[in-house]
Protein backbone atom coordinates (compact mmCIF):
# COMPACT_ATOMS: atom_id res chain seq x y z
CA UNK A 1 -14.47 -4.83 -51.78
CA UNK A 2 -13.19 -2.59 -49.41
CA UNK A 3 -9.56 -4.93 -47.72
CA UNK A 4 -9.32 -8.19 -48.84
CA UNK A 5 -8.28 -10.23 -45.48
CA UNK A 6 -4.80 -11.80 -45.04
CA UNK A 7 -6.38 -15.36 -44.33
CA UNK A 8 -6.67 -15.73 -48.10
CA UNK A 9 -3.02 -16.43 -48.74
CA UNK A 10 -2.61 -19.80 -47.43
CA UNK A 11 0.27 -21.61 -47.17
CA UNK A 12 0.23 -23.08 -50.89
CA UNK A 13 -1.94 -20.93 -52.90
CA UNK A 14 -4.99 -17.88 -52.90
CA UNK A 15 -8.13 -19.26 -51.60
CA UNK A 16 -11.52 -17.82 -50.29
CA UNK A 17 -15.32 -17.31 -51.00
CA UNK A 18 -16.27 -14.86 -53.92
CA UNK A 19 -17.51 -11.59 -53.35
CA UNK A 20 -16.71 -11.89 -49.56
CA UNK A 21 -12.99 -12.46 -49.25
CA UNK A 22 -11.80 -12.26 -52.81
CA UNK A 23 -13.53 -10.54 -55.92
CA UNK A 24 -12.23 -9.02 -59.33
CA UNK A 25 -10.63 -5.83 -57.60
CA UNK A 26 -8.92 -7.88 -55.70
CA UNK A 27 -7.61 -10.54 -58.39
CA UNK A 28 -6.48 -7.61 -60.78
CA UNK A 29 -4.11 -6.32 -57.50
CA UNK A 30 -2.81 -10.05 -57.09
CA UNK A 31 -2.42 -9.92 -60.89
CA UNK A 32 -0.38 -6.36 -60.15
CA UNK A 33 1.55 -8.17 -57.30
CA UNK A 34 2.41 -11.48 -58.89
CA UNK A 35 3.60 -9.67 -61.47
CA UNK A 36 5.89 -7.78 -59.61
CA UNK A 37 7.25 -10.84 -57.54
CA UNK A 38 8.25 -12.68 -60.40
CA UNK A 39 10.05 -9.96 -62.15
CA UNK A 40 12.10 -9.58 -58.72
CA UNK A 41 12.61 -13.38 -58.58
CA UNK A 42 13.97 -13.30 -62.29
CA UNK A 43 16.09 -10.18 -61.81
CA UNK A 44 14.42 -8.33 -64.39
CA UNK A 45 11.79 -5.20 -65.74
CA UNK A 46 8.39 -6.66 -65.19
CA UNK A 47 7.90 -5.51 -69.07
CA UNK A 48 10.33 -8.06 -69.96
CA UNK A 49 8.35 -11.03 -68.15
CA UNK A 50 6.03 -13.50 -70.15
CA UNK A 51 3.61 -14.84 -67.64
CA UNK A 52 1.16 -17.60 -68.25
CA UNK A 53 -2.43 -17.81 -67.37
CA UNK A 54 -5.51 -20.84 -67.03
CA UNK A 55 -8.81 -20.81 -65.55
CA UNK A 56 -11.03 -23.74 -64.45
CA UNK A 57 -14.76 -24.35 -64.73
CA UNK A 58 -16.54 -21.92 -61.61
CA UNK A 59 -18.83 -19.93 -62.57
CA UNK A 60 -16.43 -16.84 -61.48
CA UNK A 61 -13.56 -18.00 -63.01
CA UNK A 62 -14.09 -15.70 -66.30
CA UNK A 63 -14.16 -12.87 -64.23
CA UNK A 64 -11.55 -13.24 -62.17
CA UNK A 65 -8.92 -14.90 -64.78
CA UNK A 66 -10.11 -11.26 -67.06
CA UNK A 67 -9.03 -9.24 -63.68
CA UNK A 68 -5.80 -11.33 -62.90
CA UNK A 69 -4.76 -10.62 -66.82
CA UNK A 70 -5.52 -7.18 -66.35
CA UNK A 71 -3.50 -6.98 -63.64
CA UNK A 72 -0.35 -8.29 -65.42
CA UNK A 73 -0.74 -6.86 -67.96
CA UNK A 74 -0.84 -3.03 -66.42
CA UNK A 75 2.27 -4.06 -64.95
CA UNK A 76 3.87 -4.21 -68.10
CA UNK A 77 4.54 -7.77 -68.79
CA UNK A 78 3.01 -10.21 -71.48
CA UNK A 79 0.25 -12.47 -70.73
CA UNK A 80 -0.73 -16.31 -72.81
CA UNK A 81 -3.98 -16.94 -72.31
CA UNK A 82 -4.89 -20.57 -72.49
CA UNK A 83 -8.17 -20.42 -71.40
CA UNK A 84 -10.39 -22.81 -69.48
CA UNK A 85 -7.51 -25.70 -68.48
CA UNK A 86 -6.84 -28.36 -65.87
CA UNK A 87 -4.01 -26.64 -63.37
CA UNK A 88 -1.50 -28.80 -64.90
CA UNK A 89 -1.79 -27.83 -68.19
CA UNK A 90 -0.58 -24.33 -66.94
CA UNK A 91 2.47 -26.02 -65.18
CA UNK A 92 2.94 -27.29 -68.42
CA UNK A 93 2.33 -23.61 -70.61
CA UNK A 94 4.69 -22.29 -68.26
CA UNK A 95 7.23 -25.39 -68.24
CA UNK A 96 7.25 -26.24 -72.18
CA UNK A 97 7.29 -22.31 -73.23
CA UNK A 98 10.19 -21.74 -70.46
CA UNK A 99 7.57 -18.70 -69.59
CA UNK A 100 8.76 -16.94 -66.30
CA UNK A 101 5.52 -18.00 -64.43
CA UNK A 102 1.98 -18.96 -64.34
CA UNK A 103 -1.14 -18.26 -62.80
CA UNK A 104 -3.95 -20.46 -62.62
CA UNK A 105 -7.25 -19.43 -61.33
CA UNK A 106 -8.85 -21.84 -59.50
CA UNK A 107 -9.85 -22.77 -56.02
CA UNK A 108 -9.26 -26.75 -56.57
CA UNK A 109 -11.71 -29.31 -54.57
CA UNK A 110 -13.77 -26.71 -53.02
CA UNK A 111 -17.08 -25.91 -52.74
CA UNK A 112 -19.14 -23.80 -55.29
CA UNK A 113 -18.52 -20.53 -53.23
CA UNK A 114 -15.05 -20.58 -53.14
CA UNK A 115 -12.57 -19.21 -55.91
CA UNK A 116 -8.83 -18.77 -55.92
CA UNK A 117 -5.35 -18.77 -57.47
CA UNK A 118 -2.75 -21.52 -57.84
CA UNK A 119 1.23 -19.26 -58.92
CA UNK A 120 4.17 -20.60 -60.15
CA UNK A 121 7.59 -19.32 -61.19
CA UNK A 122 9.72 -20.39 -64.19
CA UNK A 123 9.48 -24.29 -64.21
CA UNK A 124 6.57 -24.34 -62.82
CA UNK A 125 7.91 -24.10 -59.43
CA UNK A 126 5.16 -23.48 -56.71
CA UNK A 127 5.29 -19.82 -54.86
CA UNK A 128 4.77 -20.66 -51.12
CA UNK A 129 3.63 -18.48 -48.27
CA UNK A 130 7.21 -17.77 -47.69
CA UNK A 131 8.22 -17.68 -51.13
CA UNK A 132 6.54 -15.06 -52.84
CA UNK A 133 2.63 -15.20 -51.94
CA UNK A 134 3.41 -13.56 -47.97
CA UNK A 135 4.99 -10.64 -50.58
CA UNK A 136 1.86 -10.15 -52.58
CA UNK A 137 -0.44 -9.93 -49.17
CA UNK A 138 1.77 -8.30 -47.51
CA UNK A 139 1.91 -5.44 -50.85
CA UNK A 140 -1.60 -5.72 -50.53
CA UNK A 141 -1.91 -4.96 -46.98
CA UNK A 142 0.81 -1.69 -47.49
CA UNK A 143 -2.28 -0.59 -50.46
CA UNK A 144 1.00 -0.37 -52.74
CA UNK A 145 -1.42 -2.33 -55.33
CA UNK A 146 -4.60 -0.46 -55.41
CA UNK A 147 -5.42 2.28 -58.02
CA UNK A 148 -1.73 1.64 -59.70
CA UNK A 149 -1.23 3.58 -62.63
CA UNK A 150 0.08 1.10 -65.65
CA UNK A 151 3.99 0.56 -65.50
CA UNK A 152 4.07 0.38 -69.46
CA UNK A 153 2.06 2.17 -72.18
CA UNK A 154 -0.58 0.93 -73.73
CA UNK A 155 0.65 -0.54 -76.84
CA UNK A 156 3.53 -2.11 -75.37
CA UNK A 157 0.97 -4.52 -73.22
CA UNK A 158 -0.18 -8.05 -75.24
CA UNK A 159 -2.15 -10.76 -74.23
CA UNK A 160 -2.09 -13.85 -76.42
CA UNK A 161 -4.64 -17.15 -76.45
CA UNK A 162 -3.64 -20.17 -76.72
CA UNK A 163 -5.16 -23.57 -77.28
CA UNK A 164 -2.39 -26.24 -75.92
CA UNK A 165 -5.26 -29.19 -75.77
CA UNK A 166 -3.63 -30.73 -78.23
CA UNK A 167 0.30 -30.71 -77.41
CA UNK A 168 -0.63 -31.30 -73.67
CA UNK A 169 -2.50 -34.92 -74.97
CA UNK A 170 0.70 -35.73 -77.17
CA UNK A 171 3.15 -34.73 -74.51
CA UNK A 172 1.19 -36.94 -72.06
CA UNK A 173 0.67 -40.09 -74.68
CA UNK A 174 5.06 -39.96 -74.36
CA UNK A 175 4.99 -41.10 -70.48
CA UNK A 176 3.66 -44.77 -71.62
CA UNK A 177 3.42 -47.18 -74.38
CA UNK A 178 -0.67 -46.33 -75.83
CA UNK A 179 -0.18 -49.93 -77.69
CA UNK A 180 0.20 -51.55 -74.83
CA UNK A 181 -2.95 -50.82 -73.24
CA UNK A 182 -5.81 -53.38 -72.96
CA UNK A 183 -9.34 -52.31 -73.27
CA UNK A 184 -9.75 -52.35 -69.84
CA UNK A 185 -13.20 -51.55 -68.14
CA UNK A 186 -12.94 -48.48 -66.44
CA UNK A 187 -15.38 -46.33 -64.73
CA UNK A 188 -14.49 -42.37 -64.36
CA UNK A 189 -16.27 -39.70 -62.36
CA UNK A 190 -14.86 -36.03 -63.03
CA UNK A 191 -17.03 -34.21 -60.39
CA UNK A 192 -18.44 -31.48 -63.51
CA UNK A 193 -14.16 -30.38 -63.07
CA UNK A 194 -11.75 -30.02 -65.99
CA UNK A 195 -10.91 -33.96 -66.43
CA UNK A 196 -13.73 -34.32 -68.98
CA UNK A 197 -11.80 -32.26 -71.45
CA UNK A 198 -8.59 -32.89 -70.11
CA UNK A 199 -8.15 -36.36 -69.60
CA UNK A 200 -11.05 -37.60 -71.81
CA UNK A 201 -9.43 -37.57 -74.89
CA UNK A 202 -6.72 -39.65 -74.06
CA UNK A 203 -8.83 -41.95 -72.32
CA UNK A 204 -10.49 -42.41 -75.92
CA UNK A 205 -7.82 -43.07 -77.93
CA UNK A 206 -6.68 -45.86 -75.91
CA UNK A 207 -9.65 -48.05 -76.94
CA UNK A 208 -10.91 -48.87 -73.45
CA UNK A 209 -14.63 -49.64 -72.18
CA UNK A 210 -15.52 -46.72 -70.43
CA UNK A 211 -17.80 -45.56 -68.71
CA UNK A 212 -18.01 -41.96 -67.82
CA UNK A 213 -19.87 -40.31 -65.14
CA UNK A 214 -20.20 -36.22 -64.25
CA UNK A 215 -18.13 -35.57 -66.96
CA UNK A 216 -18.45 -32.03 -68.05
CA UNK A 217 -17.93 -28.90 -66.40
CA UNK A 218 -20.01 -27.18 -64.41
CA UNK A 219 -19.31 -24.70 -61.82
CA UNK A 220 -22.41 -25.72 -60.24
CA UNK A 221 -21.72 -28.98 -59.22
CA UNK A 222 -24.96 -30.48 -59.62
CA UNK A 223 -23.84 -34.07 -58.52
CA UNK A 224 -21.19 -33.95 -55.95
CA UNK A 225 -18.65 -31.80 -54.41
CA UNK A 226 -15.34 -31.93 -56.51
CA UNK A 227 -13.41 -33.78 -53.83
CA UNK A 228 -12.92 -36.88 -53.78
CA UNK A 229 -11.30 -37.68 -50.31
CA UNK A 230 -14.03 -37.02 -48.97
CA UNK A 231 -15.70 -40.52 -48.62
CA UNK A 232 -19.39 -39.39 -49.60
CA UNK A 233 -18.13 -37.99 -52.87
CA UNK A 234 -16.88 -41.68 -54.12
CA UNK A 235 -19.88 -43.82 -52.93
CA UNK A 236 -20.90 -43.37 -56.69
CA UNK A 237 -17.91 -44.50 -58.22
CA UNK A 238 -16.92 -47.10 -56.00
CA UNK A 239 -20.72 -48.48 -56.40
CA UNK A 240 -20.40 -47.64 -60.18
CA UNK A 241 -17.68 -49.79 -60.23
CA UNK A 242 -18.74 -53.01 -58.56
CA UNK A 243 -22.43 -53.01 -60.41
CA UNK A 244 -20.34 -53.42 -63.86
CA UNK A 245 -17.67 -55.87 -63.05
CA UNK A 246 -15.00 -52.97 -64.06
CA UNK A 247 -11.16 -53.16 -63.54
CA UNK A 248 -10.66 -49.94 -62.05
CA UNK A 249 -12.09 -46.60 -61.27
CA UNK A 250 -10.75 -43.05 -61.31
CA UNK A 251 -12.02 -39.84 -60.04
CA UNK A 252 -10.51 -36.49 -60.01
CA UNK A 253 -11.15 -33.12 -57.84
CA UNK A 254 -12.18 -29.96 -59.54
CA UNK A 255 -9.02 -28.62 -60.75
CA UNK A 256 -8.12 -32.26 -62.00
CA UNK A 257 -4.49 -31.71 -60.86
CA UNK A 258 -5.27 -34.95 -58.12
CA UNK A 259 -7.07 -38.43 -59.16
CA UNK A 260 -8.08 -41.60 -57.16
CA UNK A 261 -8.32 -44.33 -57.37
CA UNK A 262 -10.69 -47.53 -56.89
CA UNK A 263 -9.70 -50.87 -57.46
CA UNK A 264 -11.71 -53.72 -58.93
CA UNK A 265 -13.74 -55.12 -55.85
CA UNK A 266 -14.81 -51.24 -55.24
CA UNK A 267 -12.56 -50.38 -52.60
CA UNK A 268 -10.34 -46.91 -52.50
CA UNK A 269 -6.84 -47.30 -53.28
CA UNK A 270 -5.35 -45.36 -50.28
CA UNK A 271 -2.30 -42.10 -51.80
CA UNK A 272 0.77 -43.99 -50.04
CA UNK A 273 0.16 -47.34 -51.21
CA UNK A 274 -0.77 -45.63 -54.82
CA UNK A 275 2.75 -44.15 -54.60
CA UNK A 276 4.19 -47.01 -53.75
CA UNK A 277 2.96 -48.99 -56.66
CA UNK A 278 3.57 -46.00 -59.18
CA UNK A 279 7.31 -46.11 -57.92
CA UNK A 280 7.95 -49.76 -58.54
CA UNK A 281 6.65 -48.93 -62.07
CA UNK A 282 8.72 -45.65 -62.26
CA UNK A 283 12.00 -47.96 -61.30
CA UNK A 284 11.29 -50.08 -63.56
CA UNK A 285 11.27 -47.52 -66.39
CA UNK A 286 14.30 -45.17 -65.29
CA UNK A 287 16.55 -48.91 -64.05
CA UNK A 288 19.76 -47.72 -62.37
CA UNK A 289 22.36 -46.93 -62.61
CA UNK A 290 22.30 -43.99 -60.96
CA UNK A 291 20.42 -45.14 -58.19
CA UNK A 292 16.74 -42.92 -58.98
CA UNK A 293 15.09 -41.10 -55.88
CA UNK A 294 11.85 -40.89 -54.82
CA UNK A 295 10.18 -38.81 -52.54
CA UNK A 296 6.89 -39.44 -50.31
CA UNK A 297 5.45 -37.78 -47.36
CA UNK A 298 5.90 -37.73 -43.77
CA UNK A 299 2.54 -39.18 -43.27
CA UNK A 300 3.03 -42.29 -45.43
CA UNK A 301 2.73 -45.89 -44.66
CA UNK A 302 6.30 -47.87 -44.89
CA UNK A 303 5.39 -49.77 -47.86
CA UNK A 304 6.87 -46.50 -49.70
CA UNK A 305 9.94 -46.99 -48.67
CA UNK A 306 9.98 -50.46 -48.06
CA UNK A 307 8.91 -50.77 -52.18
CA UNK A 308 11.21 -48.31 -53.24
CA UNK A 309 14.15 -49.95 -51.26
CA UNK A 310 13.28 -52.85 -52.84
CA UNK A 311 13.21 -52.44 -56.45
CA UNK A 312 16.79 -50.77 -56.24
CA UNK A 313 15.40 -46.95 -55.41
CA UNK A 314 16.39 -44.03 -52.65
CA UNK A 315 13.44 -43.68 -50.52
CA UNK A 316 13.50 -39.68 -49.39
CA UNK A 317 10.49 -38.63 -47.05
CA UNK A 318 9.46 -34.94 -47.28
CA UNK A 319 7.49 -32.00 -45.84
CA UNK A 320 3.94 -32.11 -46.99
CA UNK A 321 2.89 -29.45 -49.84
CA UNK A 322 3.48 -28.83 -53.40
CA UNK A 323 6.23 -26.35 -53.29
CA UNK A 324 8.09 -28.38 -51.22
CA UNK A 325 7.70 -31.21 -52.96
CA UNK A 326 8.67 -29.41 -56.65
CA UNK A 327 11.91 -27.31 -55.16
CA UNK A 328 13.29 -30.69 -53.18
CA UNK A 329 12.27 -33.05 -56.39
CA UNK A 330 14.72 -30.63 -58.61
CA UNK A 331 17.56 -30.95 -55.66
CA UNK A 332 17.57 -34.17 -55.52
CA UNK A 333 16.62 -35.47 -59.00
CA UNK A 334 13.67 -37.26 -58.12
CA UNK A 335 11.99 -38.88 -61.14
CA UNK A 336 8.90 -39.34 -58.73
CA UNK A 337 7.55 -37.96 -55.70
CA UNK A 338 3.59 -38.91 -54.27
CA UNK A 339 1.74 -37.36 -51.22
CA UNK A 340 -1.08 -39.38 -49.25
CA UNK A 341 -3.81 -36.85 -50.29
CA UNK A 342 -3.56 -37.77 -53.92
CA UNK A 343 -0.88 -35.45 -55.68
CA UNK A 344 1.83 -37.06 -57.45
CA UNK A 345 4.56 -35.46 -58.76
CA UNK A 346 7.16 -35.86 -62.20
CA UNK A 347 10.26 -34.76 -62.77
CA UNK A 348 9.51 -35.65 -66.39
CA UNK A 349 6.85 -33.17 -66.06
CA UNK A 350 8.89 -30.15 -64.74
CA UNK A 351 8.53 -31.76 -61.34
CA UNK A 352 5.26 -30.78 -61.57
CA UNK A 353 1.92 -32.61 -60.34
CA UNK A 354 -0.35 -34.39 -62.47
CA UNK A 355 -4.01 -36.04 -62.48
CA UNK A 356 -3.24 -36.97 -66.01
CA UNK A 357 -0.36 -39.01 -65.71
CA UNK A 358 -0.85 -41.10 -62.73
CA UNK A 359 -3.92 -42.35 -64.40
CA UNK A 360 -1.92 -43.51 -67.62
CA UNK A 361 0.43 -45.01 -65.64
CA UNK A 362 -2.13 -47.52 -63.56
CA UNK A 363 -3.24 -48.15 -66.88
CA UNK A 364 -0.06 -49.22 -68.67
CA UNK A 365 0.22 -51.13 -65.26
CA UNK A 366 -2.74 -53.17 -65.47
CA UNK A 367 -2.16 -53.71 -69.13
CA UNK A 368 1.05 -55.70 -68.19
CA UNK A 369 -0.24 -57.23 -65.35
CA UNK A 370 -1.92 -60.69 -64.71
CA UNK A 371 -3.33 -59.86 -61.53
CA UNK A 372 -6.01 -56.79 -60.91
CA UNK A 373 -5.36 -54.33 -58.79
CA UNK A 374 -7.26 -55.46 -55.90
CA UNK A 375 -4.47 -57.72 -55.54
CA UNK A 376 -1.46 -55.74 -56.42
CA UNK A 377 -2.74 -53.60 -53.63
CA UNK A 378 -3.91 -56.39 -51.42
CA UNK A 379 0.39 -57.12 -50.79
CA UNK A 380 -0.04 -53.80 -48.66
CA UNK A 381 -2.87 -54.03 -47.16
CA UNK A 382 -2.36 -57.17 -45.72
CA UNK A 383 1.05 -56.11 -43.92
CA UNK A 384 0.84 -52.66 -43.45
CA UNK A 385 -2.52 -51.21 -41.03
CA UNK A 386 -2.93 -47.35 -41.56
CA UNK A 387 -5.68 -45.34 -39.30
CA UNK A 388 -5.78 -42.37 -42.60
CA UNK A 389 -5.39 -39.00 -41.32
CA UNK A 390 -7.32 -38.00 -38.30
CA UNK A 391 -7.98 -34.18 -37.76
CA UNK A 392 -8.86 -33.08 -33.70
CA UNK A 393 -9.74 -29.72 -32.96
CA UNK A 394 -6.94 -28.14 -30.34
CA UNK A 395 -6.86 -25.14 -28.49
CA UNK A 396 -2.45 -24.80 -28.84
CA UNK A 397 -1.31 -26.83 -31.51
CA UNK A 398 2.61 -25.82 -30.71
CA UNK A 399 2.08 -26.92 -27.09
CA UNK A 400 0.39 -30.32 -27.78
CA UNK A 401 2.95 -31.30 -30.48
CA UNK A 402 5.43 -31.14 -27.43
CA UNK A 403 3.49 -32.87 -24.96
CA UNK A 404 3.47 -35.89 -27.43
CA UNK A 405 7.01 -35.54 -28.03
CA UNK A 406 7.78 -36.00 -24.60
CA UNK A 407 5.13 -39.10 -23.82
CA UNK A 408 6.83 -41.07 -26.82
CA UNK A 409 10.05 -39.98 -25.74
CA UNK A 410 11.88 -43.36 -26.08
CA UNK A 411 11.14 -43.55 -29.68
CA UNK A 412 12.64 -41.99 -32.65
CA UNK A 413 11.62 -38.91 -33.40
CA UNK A 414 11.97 -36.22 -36.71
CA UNK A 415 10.31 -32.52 -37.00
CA UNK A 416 10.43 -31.92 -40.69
CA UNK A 417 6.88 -31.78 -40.49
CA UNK A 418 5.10 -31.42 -37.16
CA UNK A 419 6.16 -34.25 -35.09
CA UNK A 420 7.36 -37.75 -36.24
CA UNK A 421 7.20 -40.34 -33.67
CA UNK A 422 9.13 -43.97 -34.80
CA UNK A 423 8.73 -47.53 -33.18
CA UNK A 424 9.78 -50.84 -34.72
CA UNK A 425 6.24 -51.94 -35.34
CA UNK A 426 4.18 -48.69 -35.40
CA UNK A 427 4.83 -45.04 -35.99
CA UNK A 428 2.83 -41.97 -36.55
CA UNK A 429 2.64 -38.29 -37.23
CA UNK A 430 0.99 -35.42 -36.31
CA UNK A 431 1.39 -32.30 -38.04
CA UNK A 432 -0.67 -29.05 -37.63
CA UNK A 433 -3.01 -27.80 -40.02
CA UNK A 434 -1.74 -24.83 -42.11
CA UNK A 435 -4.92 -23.01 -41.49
CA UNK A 436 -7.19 -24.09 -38.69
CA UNK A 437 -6.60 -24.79 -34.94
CA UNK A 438 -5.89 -28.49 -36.10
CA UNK A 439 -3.80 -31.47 -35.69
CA UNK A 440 -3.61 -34.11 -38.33
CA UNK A 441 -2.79 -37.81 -37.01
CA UNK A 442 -1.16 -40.53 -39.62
CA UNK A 443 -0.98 -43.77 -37.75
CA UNK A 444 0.57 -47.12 -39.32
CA UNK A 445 1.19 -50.80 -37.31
CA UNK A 446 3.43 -53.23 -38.99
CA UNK A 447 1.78 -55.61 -36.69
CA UNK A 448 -2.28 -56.13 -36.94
CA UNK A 449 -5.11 -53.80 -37.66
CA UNK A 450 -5.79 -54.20 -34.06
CA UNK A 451 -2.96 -53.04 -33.04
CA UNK A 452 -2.86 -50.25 -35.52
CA UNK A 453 -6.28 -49.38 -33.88
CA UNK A 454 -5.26 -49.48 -30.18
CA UNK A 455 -2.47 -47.45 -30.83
CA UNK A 456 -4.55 -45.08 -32.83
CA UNK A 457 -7.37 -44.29 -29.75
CA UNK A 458 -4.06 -44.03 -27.32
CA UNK A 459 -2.78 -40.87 -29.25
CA UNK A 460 -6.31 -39.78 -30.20
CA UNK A 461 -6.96 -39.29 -26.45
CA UNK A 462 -3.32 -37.65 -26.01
CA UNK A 463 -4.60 -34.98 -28.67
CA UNK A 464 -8.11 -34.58 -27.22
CA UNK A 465 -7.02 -34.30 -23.46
């Protein structure tokens, strides 16, 4: 490939479609860069640096992962393999070996076509498009990566597989009490991504009924997209669900880093009110004192902070994205932080996110619990109305996000994260997208669903004007 285009290196990780924006060549000069960002974040010889690696499932993914390795490894530091993993488990190579990053190759919930790469520091700490990937496009664009000649001789570059399949399930097992579960009915759908082998294990030693749908890989995808918030890539489970009578079901994207939920009557469990109920269990496992923080996003419904408040908690809203999420969870001490697309966050788990342990937790949950979750969840959604995010299509994102500052004037108002507009029974916000001419809208009423829905059409036509 003859210039790989800066539009790959998004705002949270390396994304485009094989062979046309990203291909081997191009993953063994990321490889090359990465390399040499960490080693300048860690103040040290890249020959000196361990760095982790992981693949997922697509069909491209041995290719690339084999050129990102190469990569490192010409510039002189040490690569452990682990093979074909969910991302997490290569937060948690890089977090339980103290490695001084990780790379993971994957492009997440996206289509067949696409492929990618997920990097993290020591800790597992996210690199950002200010911290660390703008470095590696930007070496990329200079051609200070292309054709390099090896930084360390031969011999002195190792590679090592791993297989941490097993130590991943026991480290997970520790965040409940496996006794304690019930054999629920529960119906999973893994969208041919890396929960089969990741989260099926555990899932079987827990004695429950399950029933398991699109469970092994396949870059293909034969069944559906892996992305489940989209709503046509759930009809099956939520249907699945309902036609046996189960207690819950769970799907996961591609990468299995993010799972959903659906509750017992077949509905989807919506990310803020799944964060809200995974915080009340949280507090009640780490009681104060101190007082224990968690974070949610700027998009959120109330009944975040409203729960958190409640059960004796610091409610701390936050930008929306991974790294910021991870860096703000370790300044605060967060033992918890969850995002309304389905990413929820440990600090038990080197702040790290986690499609594995949310769906222990609802488990343990419903184990202790005399009431299903249609009705754990039915508290919020009787009392808080939320429209789910909106996208419009606008010409000057910048510019509109002011004009809706200034109609809402009179309210309370916060730019942490686009715009945050605050009334006493409604609020909203709309934030651009990182990557398209787009604004996102999050609306929530306190009051009524119709008034959640009147309110929703009046910004909707501020946007579209």
């Amino acid at each position: 490939m003859a210039a790989i285009s800066p539009d790959v290196f998004k705002a949270y990780d390396i994304r485009g479609i094989y062979g046309r924006d990203l291909d081997a060549d191009a993953a063994e000069q990321i490889g090359r860069g990465f390399a040499r960002v960490i080693a300048k974040q860690e103040g040290k010889p890249v020959s000196e640096l361990r760095l982790g690696l992981g693949r997922d499932m697509r069909l491209t993914a041995p290719e690339m992962a084999a050129a990102y390795r190469v990569g490192m490894l010409h510039e002189g530091a040490r690569v452990e393999d682990a093979g074909m993993v969910g991302t997490e488990m290569l937060y948690y190579l890089v977090g339980s070996r103290e490695l001084d990053g990780g790379l993971m190759c994957t492009a997440s919930h996206n289509p067949k076509a696409y492929t990618g790469a997920k990097l993290v520091g020591r800790g597992a700490l996210a690199l950002s498009g200010d911290g660390g990937i703008g470095e590696i496009r930007d070496m990329i664009a200079a051609g200070e990566l292309e054709h390099a000649a090896p930084d360390a001789p031969a011999g002195q570059r190792d590679s090592e597989r791993l297989d941490i399949y097993g130590e991943f399930h026991e480290a997970a097992l520790r965040f409940i009490e496996p006794g304690a579960i019930r054999p629920l009915e529960v119906v999973v759908d893994g969208g041919n991504g890396m929960a089969g082998p990741m989260v099926g294990p555990l899932l079987e030693r827990l004695g429950l009924r399950l029933h398991e749908a699109y469970w092994t890989p396949d870059g293909n995808f034969p069944d559906h997209e892996p992305n489940p918030m989209l709503p046509e890539n759930r009809e099956f489970v939520m249907a699945e669900v309902v036609r046996r009578g189960a207690d819950l079901g769970i799907a996961w994207d591609g990468d299995a880093d993010r799972c959903f939920f659906i509750d017992d009557r077949g509905a989807f469990v919506d990310g803020d009110f799944l964060t809200a109920l995974l915080a009340e269990a949280l507090l009640k496992k780490y009681p104060p004192p101190p007082t224990q923080t968690i974070l949610y996003d700027v998009r959120a419904s109330r009944a975040v902070a409203d729960t958190v408040t409640a059960a004796g908690g610091r409610a701390l809203v936050n930008r929306v994205g991974h790294a910021f999420f991870k860096r703000r969870m370790r300044e605060e001490g967060g033992i918890f932080g969850g995002e309304v697309s389905g990413h929820y966050y440990f600090r038990d788990f080197y702040c790290a996110d986690s499609g594995t342990l949310p769906a222990l937790l609802m488990l343990e949950l419903l184990s202790a619990s005399d009431a299903p979750l249609s009705e754990l969840i039915g508290r919020y959604r009787a009392r808080y109305f939320i429209s789910g995010e909106i996208n419009s299509e606008v010409a000057d994102p910048a510019a509109k996000l002011e004009q809706i500052a200034s109609r809402y004037a009179d309210a309370r108002q916060d730019r942490l994260d686009g715009v945050s507009i605050d009334y006493e029974d409604w609020h909203f916000n709309v934030r651009p997208s990182n990557t398209e001419p787009l604004l996102r809208l999050c609306l929530e009423s306190v009051r009524s669903r119709e008034h959640m829905e009147a309110k929703r059409d009046e910004v909707l036509a501020l946007i579209r004007a």
